[in-house]
N, C-alpha and C. Protein backbone atom coordinates (compact mmCIF):
# COMPACT_ATOMS: atom_id res chain seq x y z
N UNK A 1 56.86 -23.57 -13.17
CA UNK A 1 56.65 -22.85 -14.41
C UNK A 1 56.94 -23.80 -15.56
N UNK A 2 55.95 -23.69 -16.45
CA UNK A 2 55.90 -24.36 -17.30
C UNK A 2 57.64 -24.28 -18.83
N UNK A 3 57.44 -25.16 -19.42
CA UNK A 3 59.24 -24.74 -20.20
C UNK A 3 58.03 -23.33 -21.89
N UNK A 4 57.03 -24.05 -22.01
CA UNK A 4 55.76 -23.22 -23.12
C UNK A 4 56.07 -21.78 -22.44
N UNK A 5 55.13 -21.73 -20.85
CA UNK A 5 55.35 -20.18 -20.21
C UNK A 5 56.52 -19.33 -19.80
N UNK A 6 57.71 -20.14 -20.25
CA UNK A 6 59.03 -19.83 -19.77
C UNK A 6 59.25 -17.95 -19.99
N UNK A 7 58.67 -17.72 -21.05
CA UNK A 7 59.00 -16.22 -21.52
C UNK A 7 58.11 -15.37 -21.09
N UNK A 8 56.57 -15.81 -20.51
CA UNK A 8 55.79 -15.10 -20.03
C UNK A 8 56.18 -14.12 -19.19
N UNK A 9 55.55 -12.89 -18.64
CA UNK A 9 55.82 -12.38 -17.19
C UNK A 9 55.19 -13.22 -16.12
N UNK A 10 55.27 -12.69 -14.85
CA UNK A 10 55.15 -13.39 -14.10
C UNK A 10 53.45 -13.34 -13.44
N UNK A 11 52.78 -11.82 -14.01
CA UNK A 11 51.69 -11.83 -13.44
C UNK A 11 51.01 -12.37 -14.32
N UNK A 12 51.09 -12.48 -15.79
CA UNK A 12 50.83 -13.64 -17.06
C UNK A 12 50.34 -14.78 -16.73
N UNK A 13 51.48 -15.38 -15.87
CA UNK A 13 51.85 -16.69 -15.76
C UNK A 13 50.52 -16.87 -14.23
N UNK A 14 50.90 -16.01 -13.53
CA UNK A 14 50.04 -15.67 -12.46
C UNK A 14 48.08 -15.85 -13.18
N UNK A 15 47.82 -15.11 -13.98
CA UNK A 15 46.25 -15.42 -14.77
C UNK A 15 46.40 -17.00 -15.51
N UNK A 16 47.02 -17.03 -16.05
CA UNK A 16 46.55 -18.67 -16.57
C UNK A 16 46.62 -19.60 -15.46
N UNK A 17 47.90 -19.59 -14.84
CA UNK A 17 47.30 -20.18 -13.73
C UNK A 17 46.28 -20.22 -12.65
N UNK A 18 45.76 -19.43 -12.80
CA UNK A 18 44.37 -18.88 -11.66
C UNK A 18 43.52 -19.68 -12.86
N UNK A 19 43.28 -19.33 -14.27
CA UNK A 19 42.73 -19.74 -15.44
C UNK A 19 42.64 -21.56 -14.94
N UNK A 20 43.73 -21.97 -15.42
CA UNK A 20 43.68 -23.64 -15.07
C UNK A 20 43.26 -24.18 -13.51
N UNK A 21 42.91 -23.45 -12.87
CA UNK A 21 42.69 -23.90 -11.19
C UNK A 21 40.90 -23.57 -11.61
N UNK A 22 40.37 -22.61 -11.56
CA UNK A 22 38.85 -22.60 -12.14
C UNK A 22 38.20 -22.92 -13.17
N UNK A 23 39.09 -23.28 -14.52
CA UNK A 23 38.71 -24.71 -15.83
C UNK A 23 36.85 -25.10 -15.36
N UNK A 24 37.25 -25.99 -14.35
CA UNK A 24 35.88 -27.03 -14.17
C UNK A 24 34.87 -25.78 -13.72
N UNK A 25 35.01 -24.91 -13.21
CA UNK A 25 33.73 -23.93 -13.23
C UNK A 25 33.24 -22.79 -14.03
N UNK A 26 34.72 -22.49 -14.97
CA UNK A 26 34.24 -22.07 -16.41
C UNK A 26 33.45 -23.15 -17.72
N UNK A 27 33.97 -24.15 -17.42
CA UNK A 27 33.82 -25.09 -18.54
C UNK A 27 31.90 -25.25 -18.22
N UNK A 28 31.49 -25.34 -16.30
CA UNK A 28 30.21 -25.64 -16.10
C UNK A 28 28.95 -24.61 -16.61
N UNK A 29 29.66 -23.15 -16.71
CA UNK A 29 29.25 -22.13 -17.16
C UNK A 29 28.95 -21.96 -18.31
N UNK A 30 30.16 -22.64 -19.35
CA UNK A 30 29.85 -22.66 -20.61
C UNK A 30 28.67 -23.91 -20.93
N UNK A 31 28.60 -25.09 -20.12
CA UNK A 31 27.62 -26.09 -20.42
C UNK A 31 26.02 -25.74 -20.09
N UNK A 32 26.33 -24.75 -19.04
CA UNK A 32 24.62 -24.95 -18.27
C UNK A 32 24.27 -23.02 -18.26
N UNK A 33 24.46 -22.50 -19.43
CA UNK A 33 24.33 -21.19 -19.45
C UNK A 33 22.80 -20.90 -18.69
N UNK A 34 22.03 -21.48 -18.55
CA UNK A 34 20.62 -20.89 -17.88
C UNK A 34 20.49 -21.22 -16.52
N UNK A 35 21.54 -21.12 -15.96
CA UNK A 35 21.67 -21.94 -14.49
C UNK A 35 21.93 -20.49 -14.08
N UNK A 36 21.51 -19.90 -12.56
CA UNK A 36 22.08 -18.72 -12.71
C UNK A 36 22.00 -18.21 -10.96
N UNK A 37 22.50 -18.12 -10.04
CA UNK A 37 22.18 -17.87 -8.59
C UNK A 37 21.38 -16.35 -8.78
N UNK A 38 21.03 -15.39 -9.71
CA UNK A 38 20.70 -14.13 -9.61
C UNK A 38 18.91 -14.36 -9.46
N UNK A 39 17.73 -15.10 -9.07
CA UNK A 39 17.07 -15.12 -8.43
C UNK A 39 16.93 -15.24 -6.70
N UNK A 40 17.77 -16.09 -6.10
CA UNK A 40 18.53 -16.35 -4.80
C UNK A 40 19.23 -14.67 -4.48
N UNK A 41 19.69 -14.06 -5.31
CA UNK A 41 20.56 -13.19 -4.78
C UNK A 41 19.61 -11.62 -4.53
N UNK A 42 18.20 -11.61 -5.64
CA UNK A 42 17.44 -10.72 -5.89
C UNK A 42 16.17 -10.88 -4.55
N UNK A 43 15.82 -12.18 -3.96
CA UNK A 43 15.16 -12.83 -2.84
C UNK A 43 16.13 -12.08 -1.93
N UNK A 44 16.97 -12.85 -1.97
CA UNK A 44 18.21 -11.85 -0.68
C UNK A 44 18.04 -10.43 -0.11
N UNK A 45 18.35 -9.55 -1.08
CA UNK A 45 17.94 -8.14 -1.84
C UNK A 45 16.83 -7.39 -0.79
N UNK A 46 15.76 -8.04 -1.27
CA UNK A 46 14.63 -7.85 -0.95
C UNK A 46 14.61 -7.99 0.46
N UNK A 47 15.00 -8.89 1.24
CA UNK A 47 14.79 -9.36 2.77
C UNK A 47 15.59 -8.37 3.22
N UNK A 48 16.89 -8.05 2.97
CA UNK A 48 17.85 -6.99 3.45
C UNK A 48 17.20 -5.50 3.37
N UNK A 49 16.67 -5.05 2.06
CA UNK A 49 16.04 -3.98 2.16
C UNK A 49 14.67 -4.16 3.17
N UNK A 50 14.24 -5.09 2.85
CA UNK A 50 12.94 -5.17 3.88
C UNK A 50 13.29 -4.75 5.89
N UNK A 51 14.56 -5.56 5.88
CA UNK A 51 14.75 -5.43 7.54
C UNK A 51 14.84 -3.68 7.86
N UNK A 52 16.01 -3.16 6.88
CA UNK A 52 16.38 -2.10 6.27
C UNK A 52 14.94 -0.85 6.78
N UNK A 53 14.22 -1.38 6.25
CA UNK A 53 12.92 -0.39 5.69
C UNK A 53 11.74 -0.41 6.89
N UNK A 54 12.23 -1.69 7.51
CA UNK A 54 11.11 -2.37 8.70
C UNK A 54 11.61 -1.87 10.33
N UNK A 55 12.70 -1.33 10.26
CA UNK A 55 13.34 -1.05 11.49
C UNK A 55 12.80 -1.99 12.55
N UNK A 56 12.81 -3.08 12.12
CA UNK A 56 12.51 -4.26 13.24
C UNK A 56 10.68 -4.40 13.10
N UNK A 57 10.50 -5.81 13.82
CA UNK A 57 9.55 -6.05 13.88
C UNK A 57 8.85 -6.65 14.99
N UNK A 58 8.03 -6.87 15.77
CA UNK A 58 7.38 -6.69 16.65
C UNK A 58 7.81 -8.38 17.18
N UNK A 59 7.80 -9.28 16.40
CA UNK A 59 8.58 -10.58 16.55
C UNK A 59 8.88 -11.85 15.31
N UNK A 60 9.58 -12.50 15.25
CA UNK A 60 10.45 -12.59 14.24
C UNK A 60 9.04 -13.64 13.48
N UNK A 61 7.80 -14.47 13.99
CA UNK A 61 7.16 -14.56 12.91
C UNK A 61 6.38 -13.65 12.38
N UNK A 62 6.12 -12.33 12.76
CA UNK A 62 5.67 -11.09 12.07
C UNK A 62 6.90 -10.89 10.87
N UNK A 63 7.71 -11.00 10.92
CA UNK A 63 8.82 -10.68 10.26
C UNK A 63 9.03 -11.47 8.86
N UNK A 64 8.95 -13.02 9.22
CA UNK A 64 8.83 -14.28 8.50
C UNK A 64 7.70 -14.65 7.90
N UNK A 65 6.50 -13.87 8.08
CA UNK A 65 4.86 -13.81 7.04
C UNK A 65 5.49 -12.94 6.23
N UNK A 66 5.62 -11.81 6.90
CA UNK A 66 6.03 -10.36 5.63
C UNK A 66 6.90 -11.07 4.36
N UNK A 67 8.17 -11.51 5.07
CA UNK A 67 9.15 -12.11 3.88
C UNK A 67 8.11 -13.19 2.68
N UNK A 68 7.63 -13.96 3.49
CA UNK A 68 6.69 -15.16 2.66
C UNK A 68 5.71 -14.61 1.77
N UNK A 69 5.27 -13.59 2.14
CA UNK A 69 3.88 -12.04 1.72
C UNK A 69 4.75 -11.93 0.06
N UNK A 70 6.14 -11.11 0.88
CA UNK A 70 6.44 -10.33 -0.48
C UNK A 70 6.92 -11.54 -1.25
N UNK A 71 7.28 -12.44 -1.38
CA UNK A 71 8.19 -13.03 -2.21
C UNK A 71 7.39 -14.23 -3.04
N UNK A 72 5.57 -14.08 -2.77
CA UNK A 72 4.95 -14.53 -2.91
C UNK A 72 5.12 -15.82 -2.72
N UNK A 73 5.41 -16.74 -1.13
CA UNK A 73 5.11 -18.06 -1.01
C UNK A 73 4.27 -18.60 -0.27
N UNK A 74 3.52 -17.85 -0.12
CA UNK A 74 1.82 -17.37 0.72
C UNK A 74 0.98 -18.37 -0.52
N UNK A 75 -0.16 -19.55 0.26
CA UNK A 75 -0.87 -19.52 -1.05
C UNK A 75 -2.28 -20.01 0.14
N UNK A 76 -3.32 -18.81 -0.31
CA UNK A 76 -4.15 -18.84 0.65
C UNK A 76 -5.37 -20.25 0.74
N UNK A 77 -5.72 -20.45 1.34
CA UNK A 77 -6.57 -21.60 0.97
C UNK A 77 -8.22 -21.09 2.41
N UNK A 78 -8.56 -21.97 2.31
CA UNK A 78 -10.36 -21.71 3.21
C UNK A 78 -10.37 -21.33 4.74
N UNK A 79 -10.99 -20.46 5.31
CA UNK A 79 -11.19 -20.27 6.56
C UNK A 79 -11.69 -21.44 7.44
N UNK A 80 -10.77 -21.75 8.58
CA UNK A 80 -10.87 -22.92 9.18
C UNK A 80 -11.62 -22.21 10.58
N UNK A 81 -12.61 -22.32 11.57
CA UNK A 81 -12.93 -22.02 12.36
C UNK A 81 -12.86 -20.44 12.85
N UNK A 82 -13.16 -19.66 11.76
CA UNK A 82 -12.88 -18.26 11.71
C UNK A 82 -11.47 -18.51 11.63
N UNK A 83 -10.55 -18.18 11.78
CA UNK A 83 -8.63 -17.83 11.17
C UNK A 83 -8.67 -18.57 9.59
N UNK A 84 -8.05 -17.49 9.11
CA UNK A 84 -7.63 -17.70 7.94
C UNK A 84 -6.26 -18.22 8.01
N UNK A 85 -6.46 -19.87 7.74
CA UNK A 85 -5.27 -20.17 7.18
C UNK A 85 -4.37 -20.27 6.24
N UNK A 86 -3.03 -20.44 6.25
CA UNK A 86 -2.31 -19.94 4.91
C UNK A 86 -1.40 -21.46 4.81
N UNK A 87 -1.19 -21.68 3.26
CA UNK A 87 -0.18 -22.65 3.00
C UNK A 87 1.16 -22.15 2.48
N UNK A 88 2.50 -22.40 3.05
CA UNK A 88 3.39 -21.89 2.75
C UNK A 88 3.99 -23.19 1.41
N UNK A 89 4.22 -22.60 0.46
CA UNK A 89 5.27 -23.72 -0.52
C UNK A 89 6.36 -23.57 -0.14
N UNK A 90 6.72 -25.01 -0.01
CA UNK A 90 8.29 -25.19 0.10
C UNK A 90 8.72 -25.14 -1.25
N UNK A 91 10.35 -25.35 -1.26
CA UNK A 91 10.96 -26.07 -2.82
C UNK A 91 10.96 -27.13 -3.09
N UNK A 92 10.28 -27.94 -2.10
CA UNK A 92 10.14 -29.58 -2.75
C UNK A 92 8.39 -29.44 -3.23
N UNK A 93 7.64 -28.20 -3.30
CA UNK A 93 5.93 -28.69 -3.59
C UNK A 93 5.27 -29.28 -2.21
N UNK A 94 5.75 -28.84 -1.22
CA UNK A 94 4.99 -29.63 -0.09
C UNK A 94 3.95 -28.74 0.10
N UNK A 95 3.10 -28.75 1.42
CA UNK A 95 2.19 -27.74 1.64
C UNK A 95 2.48 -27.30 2.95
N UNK A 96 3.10 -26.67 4.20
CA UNK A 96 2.65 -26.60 5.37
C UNK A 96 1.53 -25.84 6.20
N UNK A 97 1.19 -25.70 6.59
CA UNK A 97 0.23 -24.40 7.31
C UNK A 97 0.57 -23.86 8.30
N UNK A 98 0.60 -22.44 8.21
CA UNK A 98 0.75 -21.45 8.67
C UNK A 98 -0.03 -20.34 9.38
N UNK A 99 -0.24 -20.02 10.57
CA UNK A 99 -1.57 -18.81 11.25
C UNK A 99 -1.12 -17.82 10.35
């Protein structure tokens, strides 16, 4: 305990100190205000209600189009030998293909 916090109470003393241990991730909050995990968490959301709503699925890449479907990372491109193939975006901009 500090000789400054000497007169504080103890659950006082208890918040600033919790305060000075998280500093560097308030301070990052105050620097990068448009940074924000609530897209990641709303994607989440969605897959949970989806399983939720889907009472299972027939097999887990039926399951893994649907997710790609709704969350729009489906990007359709030309019929290859009759099947329509699909390009999935990654987060680096790649392309893969997908039945």
């Amino acid at each position: 305990m500090n000789v400054q916090t000497k007169h504080l109470s103890d659950g006082l003393n208890r918040v600033l100190q919790t305060f000075k241990k998280f500093l560097p991730y308030l301070q990052n909050t105050c620097e990068y205000p448009t940074l924000s995990n609530g897209p990641i968490e709303g994607i989440n959301n969605k897959i949970k209600v989806l399983k939720r709503n889907g009472y299972g699925y027939s097999s887990f890449t039926h399951f893994r189009n649907r997710i790609l479907l709704m969350s729009k990372l489906f990007t359709s491109t030309t019929k290859k030998g009759g099947l329509l193939h699909f390009g999935v975006k990654s987060p680096l901009g790649l392309k893969t293909n997908v039945l």
